[in-house]
Protein backbone atom coordinates (compact mmCIF):
# COMPACT_ATOMS: atom_id res chain seq x y z
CA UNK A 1 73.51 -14.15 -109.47
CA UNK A 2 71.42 -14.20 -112.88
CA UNK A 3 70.09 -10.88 -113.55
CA UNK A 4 67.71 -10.14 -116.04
CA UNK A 5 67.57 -6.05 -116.58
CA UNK A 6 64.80 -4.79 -118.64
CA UNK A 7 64.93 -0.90 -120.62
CA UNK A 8 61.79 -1.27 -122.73
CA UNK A 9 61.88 1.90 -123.57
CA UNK A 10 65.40 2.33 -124.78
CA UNK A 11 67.20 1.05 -127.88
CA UNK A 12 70.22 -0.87 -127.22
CA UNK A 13 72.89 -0.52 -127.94
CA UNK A 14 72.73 3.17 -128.59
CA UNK A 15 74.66 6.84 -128.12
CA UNK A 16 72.06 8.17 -126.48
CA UNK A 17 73.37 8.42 -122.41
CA UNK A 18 70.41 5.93 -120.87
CA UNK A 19 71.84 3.24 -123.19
CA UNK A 20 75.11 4.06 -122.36
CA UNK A 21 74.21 3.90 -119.12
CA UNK A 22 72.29 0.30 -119.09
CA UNK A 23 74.92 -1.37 -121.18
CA UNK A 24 77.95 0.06 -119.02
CA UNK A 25 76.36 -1.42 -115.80
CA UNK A 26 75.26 -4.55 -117.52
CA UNK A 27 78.76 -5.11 -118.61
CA UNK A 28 79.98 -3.98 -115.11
CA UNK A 29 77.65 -6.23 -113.32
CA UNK A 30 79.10 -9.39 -115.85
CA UNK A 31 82.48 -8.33 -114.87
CA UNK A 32 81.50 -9.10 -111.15
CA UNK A 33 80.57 -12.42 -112.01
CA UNK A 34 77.22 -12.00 -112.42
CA UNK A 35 75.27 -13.70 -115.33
CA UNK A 36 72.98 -10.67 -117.23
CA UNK A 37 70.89 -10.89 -119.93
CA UNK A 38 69.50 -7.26 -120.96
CA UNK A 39 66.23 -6.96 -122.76
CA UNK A 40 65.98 -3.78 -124.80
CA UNK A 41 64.17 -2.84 -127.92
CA UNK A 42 66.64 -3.55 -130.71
CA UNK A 43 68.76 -1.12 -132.81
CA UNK A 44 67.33 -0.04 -136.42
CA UNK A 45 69.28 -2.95 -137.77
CA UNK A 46 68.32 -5.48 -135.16
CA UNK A 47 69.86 -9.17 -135.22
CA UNK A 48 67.37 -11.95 -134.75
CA UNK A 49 68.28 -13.62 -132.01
CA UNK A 50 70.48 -12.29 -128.48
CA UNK A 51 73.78 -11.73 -128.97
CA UNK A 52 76.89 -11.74 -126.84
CA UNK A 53 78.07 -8.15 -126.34
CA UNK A 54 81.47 -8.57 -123.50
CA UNK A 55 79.46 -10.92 -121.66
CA UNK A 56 75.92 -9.39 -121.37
CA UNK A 57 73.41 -11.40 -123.58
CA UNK A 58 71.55 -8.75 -125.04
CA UNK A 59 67.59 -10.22 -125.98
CA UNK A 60 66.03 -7.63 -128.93
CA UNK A 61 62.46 -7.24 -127.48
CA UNK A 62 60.25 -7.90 -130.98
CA UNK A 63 56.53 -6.11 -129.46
CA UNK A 64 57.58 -2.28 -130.02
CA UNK A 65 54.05 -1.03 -129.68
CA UNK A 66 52.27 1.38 -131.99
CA UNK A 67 51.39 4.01 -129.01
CA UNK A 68 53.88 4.47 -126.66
CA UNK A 69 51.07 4.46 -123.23
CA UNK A 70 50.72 1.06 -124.36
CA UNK A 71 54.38 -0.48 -124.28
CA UNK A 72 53.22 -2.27 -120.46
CA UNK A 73 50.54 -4.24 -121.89
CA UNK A 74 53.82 -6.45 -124.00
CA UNK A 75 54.57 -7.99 -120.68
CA UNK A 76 53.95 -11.66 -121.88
CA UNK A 77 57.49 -11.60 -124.08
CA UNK A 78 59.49 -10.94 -120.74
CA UNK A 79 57.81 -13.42 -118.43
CA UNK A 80 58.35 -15.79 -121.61
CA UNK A 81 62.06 -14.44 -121.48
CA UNK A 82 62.21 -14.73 -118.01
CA UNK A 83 60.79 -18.26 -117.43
CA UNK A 84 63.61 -19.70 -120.11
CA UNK A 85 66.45 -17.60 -118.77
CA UNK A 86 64.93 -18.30 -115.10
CA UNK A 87 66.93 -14.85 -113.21
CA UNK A 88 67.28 -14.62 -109.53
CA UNK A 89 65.97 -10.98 -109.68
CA UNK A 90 64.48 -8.82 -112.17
CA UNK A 91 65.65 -5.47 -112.97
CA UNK A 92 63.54 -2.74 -114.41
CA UNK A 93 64.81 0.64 -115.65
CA UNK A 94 62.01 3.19 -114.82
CA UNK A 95 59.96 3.88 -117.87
CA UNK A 96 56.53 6.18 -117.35
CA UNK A 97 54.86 3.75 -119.67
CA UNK A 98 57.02 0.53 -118.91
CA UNK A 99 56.44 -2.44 -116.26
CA UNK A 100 57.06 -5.24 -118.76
CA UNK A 101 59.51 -6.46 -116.25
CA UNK A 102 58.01 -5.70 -113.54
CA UNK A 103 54.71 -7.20 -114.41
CA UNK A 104 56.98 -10.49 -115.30
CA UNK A 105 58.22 -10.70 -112.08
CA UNK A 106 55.12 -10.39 -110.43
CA UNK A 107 53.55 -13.42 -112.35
CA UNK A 108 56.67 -15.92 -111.91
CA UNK A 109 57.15 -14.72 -107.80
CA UNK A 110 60.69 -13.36 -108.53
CA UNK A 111 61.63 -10.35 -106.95
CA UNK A 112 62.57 -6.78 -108.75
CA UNK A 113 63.94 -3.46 -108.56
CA UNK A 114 63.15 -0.17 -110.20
CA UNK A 115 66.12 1.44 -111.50
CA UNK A 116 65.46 5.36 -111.42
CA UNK A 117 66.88 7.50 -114.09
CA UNK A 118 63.76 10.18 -114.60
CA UNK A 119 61.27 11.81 -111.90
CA UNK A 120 58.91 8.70 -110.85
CA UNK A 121 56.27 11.42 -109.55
CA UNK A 122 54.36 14.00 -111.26
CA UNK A 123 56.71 16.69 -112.00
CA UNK A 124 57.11 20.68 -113.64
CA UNK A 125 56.73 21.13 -117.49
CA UNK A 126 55.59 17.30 -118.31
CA UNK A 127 53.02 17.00 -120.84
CA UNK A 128 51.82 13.40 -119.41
CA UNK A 129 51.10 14.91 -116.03
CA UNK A 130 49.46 17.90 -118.32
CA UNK A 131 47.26 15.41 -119.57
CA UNK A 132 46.96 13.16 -116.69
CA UNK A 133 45.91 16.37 -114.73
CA UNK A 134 42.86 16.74 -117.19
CA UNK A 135 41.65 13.09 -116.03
CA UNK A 136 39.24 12.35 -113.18
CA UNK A 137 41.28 8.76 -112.32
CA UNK A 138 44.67 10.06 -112.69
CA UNK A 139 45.91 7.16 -114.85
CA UNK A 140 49.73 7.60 -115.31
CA UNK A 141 49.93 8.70 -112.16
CA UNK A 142 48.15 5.51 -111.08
CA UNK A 143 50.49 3.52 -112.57
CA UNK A 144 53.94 5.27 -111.45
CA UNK A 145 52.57 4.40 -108.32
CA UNK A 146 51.56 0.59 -109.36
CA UNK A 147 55.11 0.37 -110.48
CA UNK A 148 57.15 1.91 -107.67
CA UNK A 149 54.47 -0.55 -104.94
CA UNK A 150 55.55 -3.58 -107.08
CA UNK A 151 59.72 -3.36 -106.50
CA UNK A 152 60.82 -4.42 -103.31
CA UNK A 153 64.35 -1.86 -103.98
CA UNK A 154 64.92 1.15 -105.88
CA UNK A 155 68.58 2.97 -106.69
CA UNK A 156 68.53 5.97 -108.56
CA UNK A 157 70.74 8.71 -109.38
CA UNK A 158 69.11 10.98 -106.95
CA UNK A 159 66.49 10.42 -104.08
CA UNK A 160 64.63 13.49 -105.79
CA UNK A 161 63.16 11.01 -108.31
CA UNK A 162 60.86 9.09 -106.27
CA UNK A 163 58.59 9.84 -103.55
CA UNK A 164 59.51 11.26 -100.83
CA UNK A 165 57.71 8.02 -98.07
CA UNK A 166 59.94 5.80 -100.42
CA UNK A 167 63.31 7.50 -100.25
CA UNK A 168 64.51 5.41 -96.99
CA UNK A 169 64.62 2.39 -99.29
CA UNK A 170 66.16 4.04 -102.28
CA UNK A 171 69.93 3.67 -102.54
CA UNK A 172 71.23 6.64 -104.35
CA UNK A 173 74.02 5.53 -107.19
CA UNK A 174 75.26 8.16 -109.52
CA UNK A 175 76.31 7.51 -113.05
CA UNK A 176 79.97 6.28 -113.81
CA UNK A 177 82.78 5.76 -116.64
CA UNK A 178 84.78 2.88 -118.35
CA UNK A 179 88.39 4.33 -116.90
CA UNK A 180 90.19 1.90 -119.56
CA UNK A 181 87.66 2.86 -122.10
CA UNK A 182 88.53 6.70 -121.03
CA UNK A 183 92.50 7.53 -120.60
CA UNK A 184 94.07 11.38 -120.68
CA UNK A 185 96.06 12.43 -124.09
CA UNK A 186 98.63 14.83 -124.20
CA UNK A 187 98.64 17.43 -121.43
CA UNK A 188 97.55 20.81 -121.89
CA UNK A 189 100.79 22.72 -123.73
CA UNK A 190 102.71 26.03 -122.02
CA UNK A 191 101.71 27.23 -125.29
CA UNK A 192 99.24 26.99 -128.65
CA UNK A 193 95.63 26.61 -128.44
CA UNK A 194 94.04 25.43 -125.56
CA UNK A 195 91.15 22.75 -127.00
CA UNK A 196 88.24 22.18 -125.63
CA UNK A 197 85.38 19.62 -125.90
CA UNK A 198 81.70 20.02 -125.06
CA UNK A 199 79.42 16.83 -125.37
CA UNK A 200 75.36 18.16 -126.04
CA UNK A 201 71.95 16.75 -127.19
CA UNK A 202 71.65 20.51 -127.06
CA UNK A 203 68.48 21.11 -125.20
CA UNK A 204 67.81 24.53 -123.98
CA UNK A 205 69.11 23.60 -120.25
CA UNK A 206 72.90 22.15 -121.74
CA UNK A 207 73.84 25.50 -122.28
CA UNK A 208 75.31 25.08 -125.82
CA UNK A 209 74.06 28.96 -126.85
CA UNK A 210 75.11 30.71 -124.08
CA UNK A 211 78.67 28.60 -124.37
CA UNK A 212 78.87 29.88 -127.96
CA UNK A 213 79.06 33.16 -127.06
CA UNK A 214 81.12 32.99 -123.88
CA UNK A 215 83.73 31.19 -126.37
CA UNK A 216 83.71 33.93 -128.74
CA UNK A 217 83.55 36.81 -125.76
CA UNK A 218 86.95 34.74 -124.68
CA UNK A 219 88.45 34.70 -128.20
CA UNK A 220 87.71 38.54 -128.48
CA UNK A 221 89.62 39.02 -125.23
CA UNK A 222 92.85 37.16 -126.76
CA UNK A 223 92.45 33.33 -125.69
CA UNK A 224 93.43 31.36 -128.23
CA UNK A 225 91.27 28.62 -127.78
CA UNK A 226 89.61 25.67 -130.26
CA UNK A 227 86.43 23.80 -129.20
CA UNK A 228 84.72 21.13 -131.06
CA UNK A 229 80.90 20.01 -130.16
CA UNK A 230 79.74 16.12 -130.30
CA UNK A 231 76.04 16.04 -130.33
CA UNK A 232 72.96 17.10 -132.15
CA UNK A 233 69.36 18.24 -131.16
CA UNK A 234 66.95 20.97 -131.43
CA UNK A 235 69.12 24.02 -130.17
CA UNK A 236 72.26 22.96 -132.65
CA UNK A 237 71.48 25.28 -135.17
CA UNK A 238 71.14 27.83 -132.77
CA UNK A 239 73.86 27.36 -131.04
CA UNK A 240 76.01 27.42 -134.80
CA UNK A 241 74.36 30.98 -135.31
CA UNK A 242 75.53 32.24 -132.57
CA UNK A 243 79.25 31.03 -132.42
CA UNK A 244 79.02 33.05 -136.15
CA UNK A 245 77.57 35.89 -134.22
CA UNK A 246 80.16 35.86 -132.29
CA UNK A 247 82.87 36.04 -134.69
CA UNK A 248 84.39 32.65 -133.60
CA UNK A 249 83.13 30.16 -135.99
CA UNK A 250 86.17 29.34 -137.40
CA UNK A 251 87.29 28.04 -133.97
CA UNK A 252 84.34 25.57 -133.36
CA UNK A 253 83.65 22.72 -135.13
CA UNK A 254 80.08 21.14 -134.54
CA UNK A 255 81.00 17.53 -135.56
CA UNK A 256 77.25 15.99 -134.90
CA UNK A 257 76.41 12.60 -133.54
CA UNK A 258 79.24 10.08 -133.02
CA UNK A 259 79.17 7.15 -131.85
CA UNK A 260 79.78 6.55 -128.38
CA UNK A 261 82.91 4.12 -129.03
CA UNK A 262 84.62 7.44 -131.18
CA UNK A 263 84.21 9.84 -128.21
CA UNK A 264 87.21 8.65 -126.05
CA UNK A 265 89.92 10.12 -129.11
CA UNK A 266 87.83 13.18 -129.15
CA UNK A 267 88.34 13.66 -125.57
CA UNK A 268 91.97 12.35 -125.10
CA UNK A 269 92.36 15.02 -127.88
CA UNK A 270 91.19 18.01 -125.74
CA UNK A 271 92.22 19.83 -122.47
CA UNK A 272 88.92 20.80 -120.92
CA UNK A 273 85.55 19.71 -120.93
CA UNK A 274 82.70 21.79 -120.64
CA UNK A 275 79.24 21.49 -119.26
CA UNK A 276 77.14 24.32 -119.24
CA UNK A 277 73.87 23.35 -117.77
CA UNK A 278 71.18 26.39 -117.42
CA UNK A 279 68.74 24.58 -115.41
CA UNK A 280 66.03 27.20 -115.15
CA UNK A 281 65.59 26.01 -118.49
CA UNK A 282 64.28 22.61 -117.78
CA UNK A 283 60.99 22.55 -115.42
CA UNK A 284 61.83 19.08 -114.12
CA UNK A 285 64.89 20.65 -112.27
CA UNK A 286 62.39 22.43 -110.22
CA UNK A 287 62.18 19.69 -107.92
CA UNK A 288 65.74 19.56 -107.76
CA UNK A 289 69.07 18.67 -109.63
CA UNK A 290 68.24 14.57 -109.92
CA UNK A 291 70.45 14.97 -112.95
CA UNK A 292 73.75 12.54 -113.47
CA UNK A 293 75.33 13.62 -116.61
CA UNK A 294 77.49 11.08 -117.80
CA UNK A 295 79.59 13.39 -119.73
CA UNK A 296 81.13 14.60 -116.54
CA UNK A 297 82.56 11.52 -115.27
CA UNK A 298 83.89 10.72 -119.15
CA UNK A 299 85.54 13.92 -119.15
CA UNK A 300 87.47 13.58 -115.52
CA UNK A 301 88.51 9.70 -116.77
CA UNK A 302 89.98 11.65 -119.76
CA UNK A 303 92.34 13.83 -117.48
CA UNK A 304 90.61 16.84 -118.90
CA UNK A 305 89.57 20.46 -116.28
CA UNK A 306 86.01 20.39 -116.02
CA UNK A 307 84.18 23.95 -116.02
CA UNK A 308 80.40 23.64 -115.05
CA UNK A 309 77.63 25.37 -113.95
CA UNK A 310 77.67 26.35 -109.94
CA UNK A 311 75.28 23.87 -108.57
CA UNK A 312 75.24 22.45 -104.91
CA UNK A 313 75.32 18.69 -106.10
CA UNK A 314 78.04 19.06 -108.57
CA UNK A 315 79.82 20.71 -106.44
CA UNK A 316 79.66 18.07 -104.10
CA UNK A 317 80.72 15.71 -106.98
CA UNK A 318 83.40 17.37 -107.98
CA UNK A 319 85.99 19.20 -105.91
CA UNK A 320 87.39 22.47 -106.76
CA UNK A 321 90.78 20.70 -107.36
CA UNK A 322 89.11 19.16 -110.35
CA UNK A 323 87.00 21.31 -112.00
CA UNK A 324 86.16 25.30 -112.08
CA UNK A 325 82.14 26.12 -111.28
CA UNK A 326 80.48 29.43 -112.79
CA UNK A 327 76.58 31.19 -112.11
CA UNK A 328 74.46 28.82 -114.26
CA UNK A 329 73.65 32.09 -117.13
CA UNK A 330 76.38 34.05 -116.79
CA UNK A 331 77.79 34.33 -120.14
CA UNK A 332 80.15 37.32 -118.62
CA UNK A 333 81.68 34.80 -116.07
CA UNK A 334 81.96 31.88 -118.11
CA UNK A 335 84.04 33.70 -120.93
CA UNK A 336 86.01 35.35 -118.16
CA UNK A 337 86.93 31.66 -116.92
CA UNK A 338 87.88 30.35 -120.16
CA UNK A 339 89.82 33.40 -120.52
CA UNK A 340 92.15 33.09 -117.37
CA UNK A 341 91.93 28.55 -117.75
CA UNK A 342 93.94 29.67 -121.30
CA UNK A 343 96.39 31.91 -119.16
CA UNK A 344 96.92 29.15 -116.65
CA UNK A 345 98.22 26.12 -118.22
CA UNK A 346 99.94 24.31 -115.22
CA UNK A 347 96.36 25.07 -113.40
CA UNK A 348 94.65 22.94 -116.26
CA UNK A 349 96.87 19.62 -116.18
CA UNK A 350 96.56 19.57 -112.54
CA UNK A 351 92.51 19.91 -112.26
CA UNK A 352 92.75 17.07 -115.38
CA UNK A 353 94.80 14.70 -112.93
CA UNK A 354 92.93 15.28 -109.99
CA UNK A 355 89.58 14.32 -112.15
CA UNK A 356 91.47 11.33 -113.18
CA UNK A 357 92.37 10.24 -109.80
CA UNK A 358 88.39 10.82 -108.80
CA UNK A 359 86.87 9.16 -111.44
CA UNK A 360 89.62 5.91 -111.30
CA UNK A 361 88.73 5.91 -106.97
CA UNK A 362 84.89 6.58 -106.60
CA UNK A 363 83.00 6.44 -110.25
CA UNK A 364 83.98 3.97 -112.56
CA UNK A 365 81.32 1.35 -114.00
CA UNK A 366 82.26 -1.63 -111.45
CA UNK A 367 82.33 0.59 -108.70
CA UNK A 368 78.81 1.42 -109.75
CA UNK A 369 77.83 -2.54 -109.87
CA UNK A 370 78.80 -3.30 -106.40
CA UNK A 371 76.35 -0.85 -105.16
CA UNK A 372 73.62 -2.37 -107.52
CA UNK A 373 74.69 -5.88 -106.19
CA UNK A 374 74.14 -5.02 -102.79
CA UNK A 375 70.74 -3.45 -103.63
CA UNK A 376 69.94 -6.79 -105.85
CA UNK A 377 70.65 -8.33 -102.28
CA UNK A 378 68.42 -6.81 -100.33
CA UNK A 379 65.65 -7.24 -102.75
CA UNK A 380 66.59 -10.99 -102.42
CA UNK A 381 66.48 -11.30 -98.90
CA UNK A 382 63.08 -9.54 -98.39
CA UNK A 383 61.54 -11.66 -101.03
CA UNK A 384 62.76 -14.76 -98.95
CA UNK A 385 61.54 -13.64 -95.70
CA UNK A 386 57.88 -12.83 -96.81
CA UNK A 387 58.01 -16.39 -98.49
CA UNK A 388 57.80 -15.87 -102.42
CA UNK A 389 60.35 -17.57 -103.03
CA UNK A 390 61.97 -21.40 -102.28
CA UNK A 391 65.74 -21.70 -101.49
């Protein structure tokens, strides 16, 4: 199958998790023996012309427009992409402001999916339907909904994220993880620190402050523990001040952004990975957890003990054999289980080998792609049988 996947809104390749993401399943979906050309905007030191990145030909789309409601109205480079490469199906990652593929496909006859990462539906706390709400015609709404009629498929990473008459043809595929990309370190020790890794663009609903000073109510208590922070964003320096607040700066490092290729030692380095999410921080989660952190699949491929916030779909994710799940807030309760994961060692290796097992059985990257194939598939087949396309 030749596959052309279009993030129009996303620079690639990139650290940020949606670029992870798209590249991953590109190079997943190659793997399968699928030809896929990706067209993304370009890094800040774009090349001129696609290149060959493990087998995905990545095009650098050149029409990055000024105002970002007006990134659709570019369509004309993909159909021009499109009609050389000549794909089987078009793939768009969902973009409020995107359709450049979709548009593309539309004009040539070819058919497309949506791939669903964000809410495709007015949601809490979003300044566009803020906005859109002050309009008589309703115009981003209007065009979610031009978008979402135009794709015969959709897969997202939860059926939350679109429309409720649409979710009986939405195939729900979580996020995954490059298991050879990924492999456990050294086991957690009998003795010495026990190191921990948390992975943050540190928004208010990752949890980084409240982690802070769980990790230095845990120290206080007599853990010795270490933890080191990959990320950056608009809550790192508060997260920093309170770590110092809590008298354990000197244990946590705050290392910034890395580059996604660097994180693997960090985590082989480390025992358990943490994920704090406070979701009453985030509006969107009011229509429910649609989130699929990537971090938590990286961090089972890694052999490391999860510890996570207590919510229904993670818990369904991940078993209690693999990772330990506290009251999204609870500082109290999340030092407390640091505390006892330093006093139970043998505990820790054996939740870090049950995540590797998971992640190696159900969630790696090619995994992942066969689901998207057999979506692609369907999309196929019910262009054929309305006729838009020739054998």
């Amino acid at each position: 199958m030749r596959i052309l996947y279009v993030a129009s809104g996303m620079q690639i390749p990139g650290s940020h998790g949606g670029s992870v993401h798209a590249l991953e399943l590109c190079r997943a979906l190659s793997r399968a023996g699928h030809e896929v050309h990706l067209a993304a905007l370009p890094p800040d030191n774009p090349a001129n012309a696609a290149v060959d990145l493990d087998g995905v030909q990545i095009h650098p789309l050149r029409t990055r427009p000024l105002i970002e409601q007006f990134d659709m109205l570019h369509w004309r480079e993909v159909k021009t992409l499109a009609g050389q490469i000549g794909p089987d199906i078009v793939v768009e990652r969902f973009y409020t402001f995107g359709g450049r593929g979709l548009i593309a496909a539309s004009q040539l006859g070819l058919p497309s999916v949506l791939e669903i990462n964000s809410p495709a539906l007015p949601y809490p706390g979003s300044w566009r339907d803020r906005l859109d709400a002050a309009t008589l015609i309703r115009p981003i709404n209007r065009w979610r909904q031009w978008m979402l009629r135009q794709a015969s498929r959709y897969y997202a990473t939860s059926d939350l994220l679109v429309p409720e008459p649409l979710r009986d043809r939405t195939t729900v595929i979580v996020n995954g993880v490059d298991c050879e990309l990924f492999r456990p370190g050294a086991p957690a020790p009998d003795e010495g620190p026990l190191k921990l890794v948390h992975i943050s663009s540190f928004r208010a609903w990752h949890g980084t402050v409240d982690l802070a000073r769980a990790f230095g109510a845990a120290v206080s208590a007599g853990a010795d523990l270490e933890m080191i922070c990959l990320g950056e964003g608009p809550e790192l320096e508060r997260a920093r001040q309170a770590a110092a607040d809590a008298g354990a700066g000197g244990r946590i490092k705050f290392l910034g952004a890395v580059q996604h290729a660097d994180v693997p030692d960090y985590l082989a380095a480390a025992h358990v990975g943490l994920a704090p999410f406070s979701p009453d921080q985030f509006r969107a989660l009011e229509l429910g957890w649609f989130w699929s952190p990537i971090k938590l699949f990286e961090y089972m491929a890694a052999g490391l003990a999860v510890v996570t916030a207590d919510i229904a779909e993670l818990r369904q994710l991940m078993p209690e054999d693999a990772a330990q799940f506290y009251p999204p807030g609870d500082i109290e309760a999340l030092a407390t289980m640091l505390t006892a994961l330093h006093e139970v060692r043998p505990a820790v290796r054996a939740m870090g080998e049950t995540g590797r097992a998971l992640a190696e059985d159900r969630f790696t990257w090619d995994h992942q792609a066969m689901k998207v194939v057999g979506v692609l598939n369907q999309a196929i087949a019910a262009t054929d049988r309305r006729g838009l396309r020739t054998p």
